[in-house]
N, C-alpha and C. Protein backbone atom coordinates (compact mmCIF):
# COMPACT_ATOMS: atom_id res chain seq x y z
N UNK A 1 57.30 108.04 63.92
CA UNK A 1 58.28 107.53 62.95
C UNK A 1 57.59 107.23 61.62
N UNK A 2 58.41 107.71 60.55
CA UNK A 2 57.73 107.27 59.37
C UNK A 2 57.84 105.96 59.06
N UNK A 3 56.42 105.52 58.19
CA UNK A 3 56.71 103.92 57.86
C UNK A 3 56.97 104.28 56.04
N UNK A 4 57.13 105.25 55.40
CA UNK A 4 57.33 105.63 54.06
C UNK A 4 58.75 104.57 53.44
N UNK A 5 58.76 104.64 52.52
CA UNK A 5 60.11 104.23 51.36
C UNK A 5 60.82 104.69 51.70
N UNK A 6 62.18 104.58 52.21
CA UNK A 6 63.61 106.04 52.16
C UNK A 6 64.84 105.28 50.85
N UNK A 7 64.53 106.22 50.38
CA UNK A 7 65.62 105.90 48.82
C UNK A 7 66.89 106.28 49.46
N UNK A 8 68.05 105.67 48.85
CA UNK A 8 69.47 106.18 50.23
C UNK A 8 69.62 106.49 48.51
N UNK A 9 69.99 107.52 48.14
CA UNK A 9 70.57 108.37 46.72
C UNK A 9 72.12 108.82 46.93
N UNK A 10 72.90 107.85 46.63
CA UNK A 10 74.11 107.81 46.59
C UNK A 10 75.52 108.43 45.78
N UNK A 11 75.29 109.88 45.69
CA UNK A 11 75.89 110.77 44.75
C UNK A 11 77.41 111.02 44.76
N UNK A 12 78.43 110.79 43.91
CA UNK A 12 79.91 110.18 43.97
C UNK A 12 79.79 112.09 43.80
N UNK A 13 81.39 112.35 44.35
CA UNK A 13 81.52 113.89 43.73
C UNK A 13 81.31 113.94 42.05
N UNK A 14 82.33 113.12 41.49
CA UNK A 14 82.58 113.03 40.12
C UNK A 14 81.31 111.46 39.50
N UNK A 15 80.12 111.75 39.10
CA UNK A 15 79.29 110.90 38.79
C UNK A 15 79.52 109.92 37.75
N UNK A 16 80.75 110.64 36.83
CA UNK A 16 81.29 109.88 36.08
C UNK A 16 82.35 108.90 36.21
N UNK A 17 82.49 108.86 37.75
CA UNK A 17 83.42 108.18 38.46
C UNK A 17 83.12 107.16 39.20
N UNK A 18 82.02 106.24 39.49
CA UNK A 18 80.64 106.35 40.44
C UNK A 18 81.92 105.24 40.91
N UNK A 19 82.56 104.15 40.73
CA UNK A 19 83.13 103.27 41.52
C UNK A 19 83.87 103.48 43.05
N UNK A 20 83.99 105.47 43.15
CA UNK A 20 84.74 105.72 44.17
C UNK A 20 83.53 105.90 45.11
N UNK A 21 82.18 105.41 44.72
CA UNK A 21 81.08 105.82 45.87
C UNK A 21 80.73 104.15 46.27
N UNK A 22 81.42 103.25 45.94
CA UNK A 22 80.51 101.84 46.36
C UNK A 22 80.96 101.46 47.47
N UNK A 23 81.56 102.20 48.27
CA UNK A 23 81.96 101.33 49.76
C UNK A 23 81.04 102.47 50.18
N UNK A 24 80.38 103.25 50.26
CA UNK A 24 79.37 104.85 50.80
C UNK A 24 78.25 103.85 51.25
N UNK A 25 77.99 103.24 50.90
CA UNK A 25 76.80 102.15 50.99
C UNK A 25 76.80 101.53 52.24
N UNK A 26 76.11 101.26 53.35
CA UNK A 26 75.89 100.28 54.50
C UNK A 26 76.22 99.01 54.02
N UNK A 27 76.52 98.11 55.07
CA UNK A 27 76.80 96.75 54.04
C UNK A 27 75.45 96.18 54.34
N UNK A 28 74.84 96.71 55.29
CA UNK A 28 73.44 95.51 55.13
C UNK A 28 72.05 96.70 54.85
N UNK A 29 70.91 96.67 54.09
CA UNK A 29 69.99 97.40 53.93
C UNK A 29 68.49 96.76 54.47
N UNK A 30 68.51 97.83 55.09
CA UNK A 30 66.43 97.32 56.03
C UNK A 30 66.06 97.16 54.84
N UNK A 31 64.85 96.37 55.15
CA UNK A 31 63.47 96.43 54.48
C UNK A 31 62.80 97.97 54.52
N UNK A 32 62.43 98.27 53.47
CA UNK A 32 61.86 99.75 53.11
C UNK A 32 62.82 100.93 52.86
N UNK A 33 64.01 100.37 52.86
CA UNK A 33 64.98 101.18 52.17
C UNK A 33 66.02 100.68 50.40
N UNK A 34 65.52 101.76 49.92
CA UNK A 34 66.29 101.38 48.44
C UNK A 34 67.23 102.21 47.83
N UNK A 35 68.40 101.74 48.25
CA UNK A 35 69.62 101.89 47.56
C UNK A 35 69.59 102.18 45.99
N UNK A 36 69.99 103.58 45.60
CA UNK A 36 70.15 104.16 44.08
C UNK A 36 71.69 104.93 44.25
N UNK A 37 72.31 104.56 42.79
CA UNK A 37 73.78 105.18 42.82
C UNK A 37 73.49 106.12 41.27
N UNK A 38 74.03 107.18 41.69
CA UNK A 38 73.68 108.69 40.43
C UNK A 38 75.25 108.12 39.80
N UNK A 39 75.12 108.03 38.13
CA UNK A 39 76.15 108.13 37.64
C UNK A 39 76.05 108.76 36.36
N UNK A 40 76.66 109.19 35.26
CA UNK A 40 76.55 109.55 34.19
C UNK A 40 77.12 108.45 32.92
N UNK A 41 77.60 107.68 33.71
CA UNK A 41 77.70 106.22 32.34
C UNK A 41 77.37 104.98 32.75
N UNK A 42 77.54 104.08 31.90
CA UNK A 42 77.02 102.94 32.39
C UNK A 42 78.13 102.07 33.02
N UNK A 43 77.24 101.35 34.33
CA UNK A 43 78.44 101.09 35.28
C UNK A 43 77.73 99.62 35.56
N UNK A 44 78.07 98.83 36.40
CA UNK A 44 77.70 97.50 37.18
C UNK A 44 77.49 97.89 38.17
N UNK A 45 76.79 98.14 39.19
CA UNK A 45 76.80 98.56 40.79
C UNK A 45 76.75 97.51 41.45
N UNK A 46 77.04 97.33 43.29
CA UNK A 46 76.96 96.10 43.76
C UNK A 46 75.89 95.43 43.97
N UNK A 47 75.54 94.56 44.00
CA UNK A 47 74.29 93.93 43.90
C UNK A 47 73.22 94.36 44.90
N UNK A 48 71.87 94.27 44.51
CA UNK A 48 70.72 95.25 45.30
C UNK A 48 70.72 96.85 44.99
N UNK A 49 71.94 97.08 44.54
CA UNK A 49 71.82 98.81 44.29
C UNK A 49 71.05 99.17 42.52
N UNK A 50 70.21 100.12 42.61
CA UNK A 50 70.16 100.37 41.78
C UNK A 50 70.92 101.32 41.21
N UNK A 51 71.02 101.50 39.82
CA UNK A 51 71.47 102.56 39.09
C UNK A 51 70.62 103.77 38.32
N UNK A 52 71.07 104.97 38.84
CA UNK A 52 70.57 106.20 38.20
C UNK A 52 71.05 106.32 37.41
N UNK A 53 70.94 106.30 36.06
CA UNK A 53 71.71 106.95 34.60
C UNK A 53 71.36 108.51 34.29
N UNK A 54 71.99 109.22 35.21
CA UNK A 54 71.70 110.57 34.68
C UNK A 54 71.65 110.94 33.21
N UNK A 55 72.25 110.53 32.72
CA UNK A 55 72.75 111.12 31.16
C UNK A 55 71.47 110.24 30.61
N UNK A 56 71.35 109.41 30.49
CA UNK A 56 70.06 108.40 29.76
C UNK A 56 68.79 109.55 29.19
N UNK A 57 69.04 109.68 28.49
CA UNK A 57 68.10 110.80 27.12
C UNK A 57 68.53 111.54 27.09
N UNK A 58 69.72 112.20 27.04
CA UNK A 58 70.59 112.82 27.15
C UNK A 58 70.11 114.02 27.26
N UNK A 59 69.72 114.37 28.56
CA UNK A 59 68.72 115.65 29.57
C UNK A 59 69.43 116.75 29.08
N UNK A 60 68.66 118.23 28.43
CA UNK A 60 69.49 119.10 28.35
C UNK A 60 69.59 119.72 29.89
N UNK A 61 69.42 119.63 30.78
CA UNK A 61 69.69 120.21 32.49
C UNK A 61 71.28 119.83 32.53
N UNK A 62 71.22 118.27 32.36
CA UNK A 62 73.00 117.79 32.31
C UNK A 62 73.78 118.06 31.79
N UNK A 63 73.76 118.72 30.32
CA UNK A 63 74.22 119.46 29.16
C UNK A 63 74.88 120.84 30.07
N UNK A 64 73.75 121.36 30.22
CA UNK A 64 74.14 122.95 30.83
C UNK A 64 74.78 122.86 32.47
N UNK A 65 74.61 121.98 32.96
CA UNK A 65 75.56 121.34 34.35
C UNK A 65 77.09 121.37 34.14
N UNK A 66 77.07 120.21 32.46
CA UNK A 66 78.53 119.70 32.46
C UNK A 66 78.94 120.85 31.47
N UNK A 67 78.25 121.92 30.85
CA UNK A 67 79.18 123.11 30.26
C UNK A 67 79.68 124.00 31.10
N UNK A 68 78.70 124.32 32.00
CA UNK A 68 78.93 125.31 32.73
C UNK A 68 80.39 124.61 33.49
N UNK A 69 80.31 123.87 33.95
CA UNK A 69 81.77 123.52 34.83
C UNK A 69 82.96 123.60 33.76
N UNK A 70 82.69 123.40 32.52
CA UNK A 70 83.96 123.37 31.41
C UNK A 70 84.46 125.39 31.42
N UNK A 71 83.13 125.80 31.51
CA UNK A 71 83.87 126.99 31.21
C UNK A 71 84.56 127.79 32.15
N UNK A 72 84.16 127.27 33.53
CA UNK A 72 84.26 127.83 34.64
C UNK A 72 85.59 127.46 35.20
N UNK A 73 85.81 126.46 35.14
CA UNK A 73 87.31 125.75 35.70
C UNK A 73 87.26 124.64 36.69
N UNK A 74 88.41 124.42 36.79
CA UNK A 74 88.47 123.31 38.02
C UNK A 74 88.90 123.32 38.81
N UNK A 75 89.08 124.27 39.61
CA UNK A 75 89.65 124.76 41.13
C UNK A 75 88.79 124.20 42.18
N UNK A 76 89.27 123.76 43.29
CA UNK A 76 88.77 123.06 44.24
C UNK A 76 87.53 123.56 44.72
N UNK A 77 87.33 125.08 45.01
CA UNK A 77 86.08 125.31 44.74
C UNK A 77 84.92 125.38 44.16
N UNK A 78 85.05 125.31 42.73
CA UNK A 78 84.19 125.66 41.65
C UNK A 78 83.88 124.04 41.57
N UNK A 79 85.07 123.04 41.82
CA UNK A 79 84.53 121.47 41.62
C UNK A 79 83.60 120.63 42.63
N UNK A 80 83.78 121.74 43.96
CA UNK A 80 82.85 121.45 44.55
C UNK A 80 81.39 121.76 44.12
N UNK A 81 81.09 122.68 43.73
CA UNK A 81 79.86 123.58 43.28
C UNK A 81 78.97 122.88 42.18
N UNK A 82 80.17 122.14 41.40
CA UNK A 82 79.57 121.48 40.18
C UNK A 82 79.28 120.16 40.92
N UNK A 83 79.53 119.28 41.78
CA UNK A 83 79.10 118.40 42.67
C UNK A 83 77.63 118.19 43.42
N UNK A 84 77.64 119.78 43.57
CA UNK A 84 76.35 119.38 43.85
C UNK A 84 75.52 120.45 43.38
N UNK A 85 75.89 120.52 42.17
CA UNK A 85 75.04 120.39 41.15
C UNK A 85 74.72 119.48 40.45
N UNK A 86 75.24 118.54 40.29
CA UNK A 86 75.01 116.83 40.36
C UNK A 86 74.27 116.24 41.32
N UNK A 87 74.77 116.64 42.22
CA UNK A 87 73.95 115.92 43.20
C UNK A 87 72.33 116.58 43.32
N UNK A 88 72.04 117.88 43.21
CA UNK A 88 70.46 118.47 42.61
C UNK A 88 69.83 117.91 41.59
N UNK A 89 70.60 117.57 40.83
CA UNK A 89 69.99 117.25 39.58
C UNK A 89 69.60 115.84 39.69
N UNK A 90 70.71 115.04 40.62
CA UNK A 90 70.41 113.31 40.69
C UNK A 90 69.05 113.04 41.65
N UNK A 91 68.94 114.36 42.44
CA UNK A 91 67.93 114.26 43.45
C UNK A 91 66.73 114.12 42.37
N UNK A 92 66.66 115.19 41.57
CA UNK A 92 65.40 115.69 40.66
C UNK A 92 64.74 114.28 39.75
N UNK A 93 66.22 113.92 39.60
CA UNK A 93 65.86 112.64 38.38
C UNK A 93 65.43 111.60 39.25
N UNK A 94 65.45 111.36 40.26
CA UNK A 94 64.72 110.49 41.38
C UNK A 94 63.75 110.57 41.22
N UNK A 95 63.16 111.58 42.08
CA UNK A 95 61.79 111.61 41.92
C UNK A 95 60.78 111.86 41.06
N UNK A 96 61.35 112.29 39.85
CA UNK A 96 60.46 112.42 38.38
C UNK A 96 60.67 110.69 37.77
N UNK A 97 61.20 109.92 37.83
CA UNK A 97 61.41 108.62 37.37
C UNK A 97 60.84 107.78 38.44
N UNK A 98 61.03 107.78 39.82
CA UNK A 98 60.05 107.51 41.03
C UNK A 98 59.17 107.78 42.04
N UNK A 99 57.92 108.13 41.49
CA UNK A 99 57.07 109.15 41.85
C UNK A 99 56.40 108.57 42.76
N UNK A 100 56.70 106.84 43.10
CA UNK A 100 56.26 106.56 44.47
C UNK A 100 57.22 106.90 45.52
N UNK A 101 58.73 107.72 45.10
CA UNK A 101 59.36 108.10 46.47
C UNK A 101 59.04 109.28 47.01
N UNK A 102 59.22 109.80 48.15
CA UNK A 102 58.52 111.00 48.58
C UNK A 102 59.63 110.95 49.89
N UNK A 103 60.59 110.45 49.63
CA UNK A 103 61.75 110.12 51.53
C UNK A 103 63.15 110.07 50.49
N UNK A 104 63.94 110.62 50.20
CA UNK A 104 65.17 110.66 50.10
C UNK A 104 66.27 111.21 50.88
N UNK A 105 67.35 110.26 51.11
CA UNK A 105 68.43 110.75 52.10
C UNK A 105 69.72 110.63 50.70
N UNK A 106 69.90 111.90 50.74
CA UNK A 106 71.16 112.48 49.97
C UNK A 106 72.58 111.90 50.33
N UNK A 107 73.48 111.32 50.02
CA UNK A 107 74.36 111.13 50.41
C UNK A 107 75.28 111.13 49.91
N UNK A 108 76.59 112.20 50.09
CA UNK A 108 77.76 112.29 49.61
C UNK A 108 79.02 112.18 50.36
N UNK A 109 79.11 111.19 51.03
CA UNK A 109 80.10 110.37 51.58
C UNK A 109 79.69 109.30 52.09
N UNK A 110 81.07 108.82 52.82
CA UNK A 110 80.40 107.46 53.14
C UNK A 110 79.85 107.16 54.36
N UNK A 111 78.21 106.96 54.79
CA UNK A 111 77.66 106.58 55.53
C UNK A 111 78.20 106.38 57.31
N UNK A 112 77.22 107.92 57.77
CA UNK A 112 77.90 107.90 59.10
C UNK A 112 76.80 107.55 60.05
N UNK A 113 76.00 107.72 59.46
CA UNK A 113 74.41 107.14 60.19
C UNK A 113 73.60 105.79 60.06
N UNK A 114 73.36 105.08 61.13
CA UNK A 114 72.14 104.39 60.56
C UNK A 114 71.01 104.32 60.44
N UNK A 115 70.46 103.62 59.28
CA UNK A 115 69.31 103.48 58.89
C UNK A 115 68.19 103.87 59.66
N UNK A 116 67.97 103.34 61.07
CA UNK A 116 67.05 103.46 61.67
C UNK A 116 66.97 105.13 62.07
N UNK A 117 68.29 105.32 62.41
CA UNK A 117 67.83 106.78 62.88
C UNK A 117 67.42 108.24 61.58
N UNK A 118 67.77 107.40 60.43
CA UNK A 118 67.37 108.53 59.15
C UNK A 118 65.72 108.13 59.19
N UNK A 119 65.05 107.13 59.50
CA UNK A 119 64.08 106.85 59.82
C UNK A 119 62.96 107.78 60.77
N UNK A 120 63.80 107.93 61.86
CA UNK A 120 63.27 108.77 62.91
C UNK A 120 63.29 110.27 62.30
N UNK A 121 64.53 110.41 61.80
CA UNK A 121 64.70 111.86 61.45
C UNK A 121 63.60 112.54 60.27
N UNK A 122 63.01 111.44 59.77
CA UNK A 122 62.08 112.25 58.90
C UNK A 122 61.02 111.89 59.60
N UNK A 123 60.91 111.37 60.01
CA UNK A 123 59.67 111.36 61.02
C UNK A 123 59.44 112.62 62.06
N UNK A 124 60.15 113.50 61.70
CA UNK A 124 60.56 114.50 62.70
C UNK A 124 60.49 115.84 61.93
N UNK A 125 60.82 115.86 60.50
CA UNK A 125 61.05 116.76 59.96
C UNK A 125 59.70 117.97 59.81
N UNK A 126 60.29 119.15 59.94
CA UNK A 126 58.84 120.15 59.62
C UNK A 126 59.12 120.87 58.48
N UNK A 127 60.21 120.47 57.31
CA UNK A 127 60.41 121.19 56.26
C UNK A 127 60.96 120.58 55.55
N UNK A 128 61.30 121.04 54.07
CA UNK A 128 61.55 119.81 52.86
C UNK A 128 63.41 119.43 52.95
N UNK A 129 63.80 120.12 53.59
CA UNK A 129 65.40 119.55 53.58
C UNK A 129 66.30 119.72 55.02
N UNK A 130 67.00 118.83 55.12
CA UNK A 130 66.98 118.64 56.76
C UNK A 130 68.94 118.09 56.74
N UNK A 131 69.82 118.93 56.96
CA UNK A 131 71.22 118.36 57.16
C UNK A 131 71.50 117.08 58.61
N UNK A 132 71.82 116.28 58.50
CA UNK A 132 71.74 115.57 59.94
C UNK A 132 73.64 116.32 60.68
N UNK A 133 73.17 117.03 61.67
CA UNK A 133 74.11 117.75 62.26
C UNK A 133 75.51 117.00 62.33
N UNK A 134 75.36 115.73 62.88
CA UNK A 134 76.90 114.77 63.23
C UNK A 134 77.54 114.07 61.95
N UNK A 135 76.02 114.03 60.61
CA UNK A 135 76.87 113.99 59.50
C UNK A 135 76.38 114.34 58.10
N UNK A 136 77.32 115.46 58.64
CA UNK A 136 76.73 116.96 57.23
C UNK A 136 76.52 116.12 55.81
N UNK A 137 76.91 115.16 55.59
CA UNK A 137 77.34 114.48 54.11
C UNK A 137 75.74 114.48 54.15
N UNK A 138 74.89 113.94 54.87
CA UNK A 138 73.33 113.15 54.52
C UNK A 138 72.43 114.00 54.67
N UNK A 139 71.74 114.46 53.55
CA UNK A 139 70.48 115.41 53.42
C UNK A 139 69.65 115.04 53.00
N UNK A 140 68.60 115.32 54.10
CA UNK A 140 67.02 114.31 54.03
C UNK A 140 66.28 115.28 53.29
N UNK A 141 65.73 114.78 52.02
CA UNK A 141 64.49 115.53 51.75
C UNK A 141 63.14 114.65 51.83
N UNK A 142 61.81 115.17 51.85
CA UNK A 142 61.08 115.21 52.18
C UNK A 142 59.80 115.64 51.40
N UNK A 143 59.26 115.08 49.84
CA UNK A 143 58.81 115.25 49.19
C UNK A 143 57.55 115.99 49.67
N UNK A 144 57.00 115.32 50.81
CA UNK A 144 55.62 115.76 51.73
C UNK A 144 55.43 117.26 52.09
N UNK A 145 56.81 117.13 52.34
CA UNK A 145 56.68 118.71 52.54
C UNK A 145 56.05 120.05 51.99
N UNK A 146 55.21 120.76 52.78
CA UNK A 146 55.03 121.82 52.01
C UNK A 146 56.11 122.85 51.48
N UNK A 147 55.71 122.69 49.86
CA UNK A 147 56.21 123.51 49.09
C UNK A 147 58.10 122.30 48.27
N UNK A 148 57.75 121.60 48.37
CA UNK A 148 58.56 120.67 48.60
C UNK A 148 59.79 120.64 47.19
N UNK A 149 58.80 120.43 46.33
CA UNK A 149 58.90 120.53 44.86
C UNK A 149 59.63 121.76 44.31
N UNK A 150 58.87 122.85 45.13
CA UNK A 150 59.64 123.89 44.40
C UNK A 150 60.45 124.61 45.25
N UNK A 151 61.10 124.32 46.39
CA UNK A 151 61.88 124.58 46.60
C UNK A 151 63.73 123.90 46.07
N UNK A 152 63.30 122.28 45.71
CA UNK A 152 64.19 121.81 45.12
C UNK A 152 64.30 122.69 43.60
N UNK A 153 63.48 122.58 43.26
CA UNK A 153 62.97 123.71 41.58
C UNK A 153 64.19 124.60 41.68
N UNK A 154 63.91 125.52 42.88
CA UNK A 154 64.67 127.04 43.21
C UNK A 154 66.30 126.40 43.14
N UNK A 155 66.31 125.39 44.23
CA UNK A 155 67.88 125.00 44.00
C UNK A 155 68.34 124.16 42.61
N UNK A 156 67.77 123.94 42.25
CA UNK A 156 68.00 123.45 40.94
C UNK A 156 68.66 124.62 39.62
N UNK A 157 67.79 125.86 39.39
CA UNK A 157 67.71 127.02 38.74
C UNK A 157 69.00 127.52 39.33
N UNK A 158 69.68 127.59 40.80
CA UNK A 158 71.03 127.84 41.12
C UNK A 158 72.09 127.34 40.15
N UNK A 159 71.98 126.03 39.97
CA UNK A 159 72.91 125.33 39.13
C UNK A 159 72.93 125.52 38.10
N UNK A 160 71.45 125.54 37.36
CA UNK A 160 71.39 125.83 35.60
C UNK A 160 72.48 127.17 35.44
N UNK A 161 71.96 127.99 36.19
CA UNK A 161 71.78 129.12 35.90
C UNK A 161 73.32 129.70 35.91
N UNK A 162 74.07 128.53 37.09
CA UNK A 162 75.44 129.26 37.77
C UNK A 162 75.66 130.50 38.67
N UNK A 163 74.49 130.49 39.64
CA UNK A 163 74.83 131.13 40.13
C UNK A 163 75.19 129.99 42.14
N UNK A 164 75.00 128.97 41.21
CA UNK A 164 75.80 128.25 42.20
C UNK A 164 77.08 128.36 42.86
N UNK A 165 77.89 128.90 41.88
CA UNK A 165 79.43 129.14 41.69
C UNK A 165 79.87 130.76 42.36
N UNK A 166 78.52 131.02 43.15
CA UNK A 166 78.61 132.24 43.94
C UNK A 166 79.26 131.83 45.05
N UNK A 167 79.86 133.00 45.79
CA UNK A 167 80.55 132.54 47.37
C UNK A 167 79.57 132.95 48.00
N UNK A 168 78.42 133.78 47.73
CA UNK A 168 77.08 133.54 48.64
C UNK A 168 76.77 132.15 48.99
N UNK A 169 76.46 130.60 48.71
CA UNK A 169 76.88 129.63 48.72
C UNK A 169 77.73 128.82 49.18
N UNK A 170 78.46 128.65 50.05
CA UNK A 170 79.62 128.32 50.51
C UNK A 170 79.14 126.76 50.45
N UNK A 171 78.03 126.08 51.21
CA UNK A 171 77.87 124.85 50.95
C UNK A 171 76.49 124.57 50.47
N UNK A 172 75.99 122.99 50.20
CA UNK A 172 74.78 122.78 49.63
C UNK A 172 73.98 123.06 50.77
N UNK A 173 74.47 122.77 51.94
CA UNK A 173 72.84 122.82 52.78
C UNK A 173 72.66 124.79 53.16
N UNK A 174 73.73 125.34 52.91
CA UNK A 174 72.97 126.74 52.72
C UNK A 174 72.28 127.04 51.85
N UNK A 175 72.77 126.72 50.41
CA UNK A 175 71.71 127.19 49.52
C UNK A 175 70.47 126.29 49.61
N UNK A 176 70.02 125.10 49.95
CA UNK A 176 69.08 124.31 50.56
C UNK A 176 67.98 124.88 51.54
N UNK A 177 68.96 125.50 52.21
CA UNK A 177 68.22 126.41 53.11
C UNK A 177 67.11 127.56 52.39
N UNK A 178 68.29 128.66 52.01
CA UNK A 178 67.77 129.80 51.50
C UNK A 178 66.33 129.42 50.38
N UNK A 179 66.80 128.25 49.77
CA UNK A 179 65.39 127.86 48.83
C UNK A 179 64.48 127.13 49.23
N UNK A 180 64.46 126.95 50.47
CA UNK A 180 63.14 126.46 50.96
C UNK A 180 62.55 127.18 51.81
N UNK A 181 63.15 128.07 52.47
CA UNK A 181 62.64 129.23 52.93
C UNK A 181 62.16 130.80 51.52
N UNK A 182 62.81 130.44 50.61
CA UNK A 182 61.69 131.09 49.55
C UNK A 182 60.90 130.68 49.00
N UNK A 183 60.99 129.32 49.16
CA UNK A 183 59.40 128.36 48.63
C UNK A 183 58.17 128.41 49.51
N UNK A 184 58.83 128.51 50.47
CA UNK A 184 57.77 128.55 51.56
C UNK A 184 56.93 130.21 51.60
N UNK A 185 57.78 131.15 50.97
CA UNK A 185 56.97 132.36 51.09
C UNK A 185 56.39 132.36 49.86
N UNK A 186 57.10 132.05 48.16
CA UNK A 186 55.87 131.50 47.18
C UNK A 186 54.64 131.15 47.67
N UNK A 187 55.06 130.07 47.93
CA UNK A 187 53.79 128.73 48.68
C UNK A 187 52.59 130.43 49.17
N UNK A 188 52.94 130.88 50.12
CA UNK A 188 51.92 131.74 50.93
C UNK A 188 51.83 132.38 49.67
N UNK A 189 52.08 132.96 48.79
CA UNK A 189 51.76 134.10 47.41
C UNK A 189 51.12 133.60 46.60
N UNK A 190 51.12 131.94 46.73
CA UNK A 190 49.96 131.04 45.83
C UNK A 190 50.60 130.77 44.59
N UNK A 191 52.14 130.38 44.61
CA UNK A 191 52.90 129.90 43.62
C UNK A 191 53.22 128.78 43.60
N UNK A 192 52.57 127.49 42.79
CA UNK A 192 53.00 126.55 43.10
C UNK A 192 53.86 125.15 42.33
N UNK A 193 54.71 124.63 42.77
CA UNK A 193 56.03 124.28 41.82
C UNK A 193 56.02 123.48 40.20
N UNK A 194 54.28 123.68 39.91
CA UNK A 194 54.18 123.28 38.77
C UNK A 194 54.49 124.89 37.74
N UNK A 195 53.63 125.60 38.10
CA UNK A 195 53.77 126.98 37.98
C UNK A 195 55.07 127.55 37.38
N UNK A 196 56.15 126.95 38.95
CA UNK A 196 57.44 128.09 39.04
C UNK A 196 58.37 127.09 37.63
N UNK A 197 58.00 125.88 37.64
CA UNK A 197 58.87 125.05 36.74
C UNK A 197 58.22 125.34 35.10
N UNK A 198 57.19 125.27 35.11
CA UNK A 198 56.97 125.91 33.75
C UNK A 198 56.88 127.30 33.10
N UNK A 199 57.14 128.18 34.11
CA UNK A 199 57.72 129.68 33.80
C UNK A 199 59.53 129.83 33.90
N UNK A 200 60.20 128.80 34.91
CA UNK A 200 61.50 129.41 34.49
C UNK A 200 62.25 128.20 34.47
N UNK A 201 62.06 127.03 34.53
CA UNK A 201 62.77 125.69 34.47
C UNK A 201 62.64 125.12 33.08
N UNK A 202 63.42 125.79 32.16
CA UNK A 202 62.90 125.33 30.41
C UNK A 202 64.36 123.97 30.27
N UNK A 203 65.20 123.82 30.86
CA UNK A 203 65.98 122.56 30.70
C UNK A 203 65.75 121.59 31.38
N UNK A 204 64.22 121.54 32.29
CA UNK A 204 64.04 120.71 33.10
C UNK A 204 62.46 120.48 33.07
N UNK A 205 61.76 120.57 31.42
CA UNK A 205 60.22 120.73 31.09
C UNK A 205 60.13 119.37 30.82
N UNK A 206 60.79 118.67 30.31
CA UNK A 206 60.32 117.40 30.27
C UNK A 206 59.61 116.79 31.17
N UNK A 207 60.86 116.59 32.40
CA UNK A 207 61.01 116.31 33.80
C UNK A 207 59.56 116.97 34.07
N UNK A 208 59.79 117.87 34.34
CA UNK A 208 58.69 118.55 35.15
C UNK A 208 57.32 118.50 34.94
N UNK A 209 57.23 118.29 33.64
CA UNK A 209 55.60 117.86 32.89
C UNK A 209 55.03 116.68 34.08
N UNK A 210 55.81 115.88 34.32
CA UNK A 210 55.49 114.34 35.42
C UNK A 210 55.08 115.23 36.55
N UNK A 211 55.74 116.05 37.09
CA UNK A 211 55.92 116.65 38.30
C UNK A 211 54.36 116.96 38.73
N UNK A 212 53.45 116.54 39.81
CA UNK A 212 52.28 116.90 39.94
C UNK A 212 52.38 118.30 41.18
C-alpha cells in the first residue's frame, strides 16, 4: 500500500460551474489526502478544499480548450469531450503547481469509493492511469509511473489539438489508455516527456518548463 499524498482532484463537467461538484466530495477526509476543486472563476469552496483556478494567468492551453468548444458546438457529445478536456488540463495544472504530488484520483462525479481503497489501488498500479472498474467516474494517475508525464502530454495534445472530438474516443479512459500505451513505446525509443512537450506542446511551455 502506498503511504504517498493522494490529491482527490475534483473536476465539475462545466468548471465554470464548480458549485454543482461540492457534494462529489466525501464528507470526512483521511490524513494524507488533499482535496482540490478545478474551476475557471473565483469561487468559495467548502472548507478544507482547496481551489484550482484554472484560468489564473490566463493559460493559453485554456484559451484553445474554451475556443475550440465555441466553434464546435454543444451537443451532448461534443460537451462531453470538452469536459474532459478540462478535466486533462485540471490534471496538468496540478501537478505543475504541485510538484510534491505524484498520486492523483480524478474525479468526475460524486464519490463512489473510499478513501482507503483508492489507497490500495495505487498501491497496485503497474501504469500511469488506472479506471476503478465499479466506479468509472475515478481515474487514478500515478505520476511514478514510467513514462508518466508524457503520456498525460499525449492526452493533453488530444484536446489542444481537437482531435478529442473524434468518435475514435468514445470516453476519457480510452483515450487514457491509447496514450499511455504510446508513451510507453516512446519511453523504449528514448523519448522523454520533457522532449515530447517542448517539440509539440507550445500552449503548454510555460507549464512544462517546471515539468522535470
Amino acid at each position: 500500500m502506498s503511504d504517498a499524498v493522494i490529491a482527490l482532484l475534483v473536476c465539475p463537467h462545466d468548471p465554470s460551474n464548480p458549485e454543482t461538484a461540492f457534494d462529489w466530495f466525501p464528507s470526512e477526509v483521511e490524513a494524507g489526502v488533499r482535496p482540490f476543486l478545478a474551476t475557471t472563476k473565483k469561487t468559495t469552496a467548502p472548507k478544507g478544499i482547496q481551489v484550482l483556478n484554472l484560468a489564473a494567468g490566463y493559460p493559453a492551453a485554456l484559451a484553445r480548450i474554451e475556443s475550440l468548444a465555441a466553434m464546435i458546438g454543444a451537443n451532448e457529445e461534443a460537451m462531453a469531450s470538452t469536459s474532459d478536456s478540462y478535466a486533462l488540463f485540471s490534471l496538468w495544472q496540478l501537478i505543475v503547481t504541485y510538484s510534491e504530488i505524484t498520486q492523483v484520483a480524478l474525479v468526475r462525479c460524486e464519490m463512489a469509493a473510499d478513501l482507503g481503497e483508492l489507497s490500495q489501488a495505487f498501491g497496485s498500479l503497474d501504469a500511469p492511469f488506472h479506471s476503478l472498474v465499479h466506479a468509472p467516474g475515478i481515474i487514478l494517475f500515478d505520476r511514478g509511473q514510467t513514462g508518466a508525464d508524457l503520456a498525460l502530454l499525449l492526452a493533453i495534445d488530444a484536446a489542444l489539438s481537437g482531435a478529442i472530438y473524434s468518435h475514435n474516443w468514445s470516453t476519457l479512459p480510452t483515450l487514457l489508455e491509447e496514450s499511455q500505451q504510446a508513451a510507453r513505446s516512446l519511453v523504449v525509443e528514448g523519448m522523454d516527456a520533457a522532449a515530447a512537450s517542448i517539440n509539440t506542446y507550445a500552449c503548454l511551455d510555460e507549464q512544462s518548463a517546471e515539468v522535470s
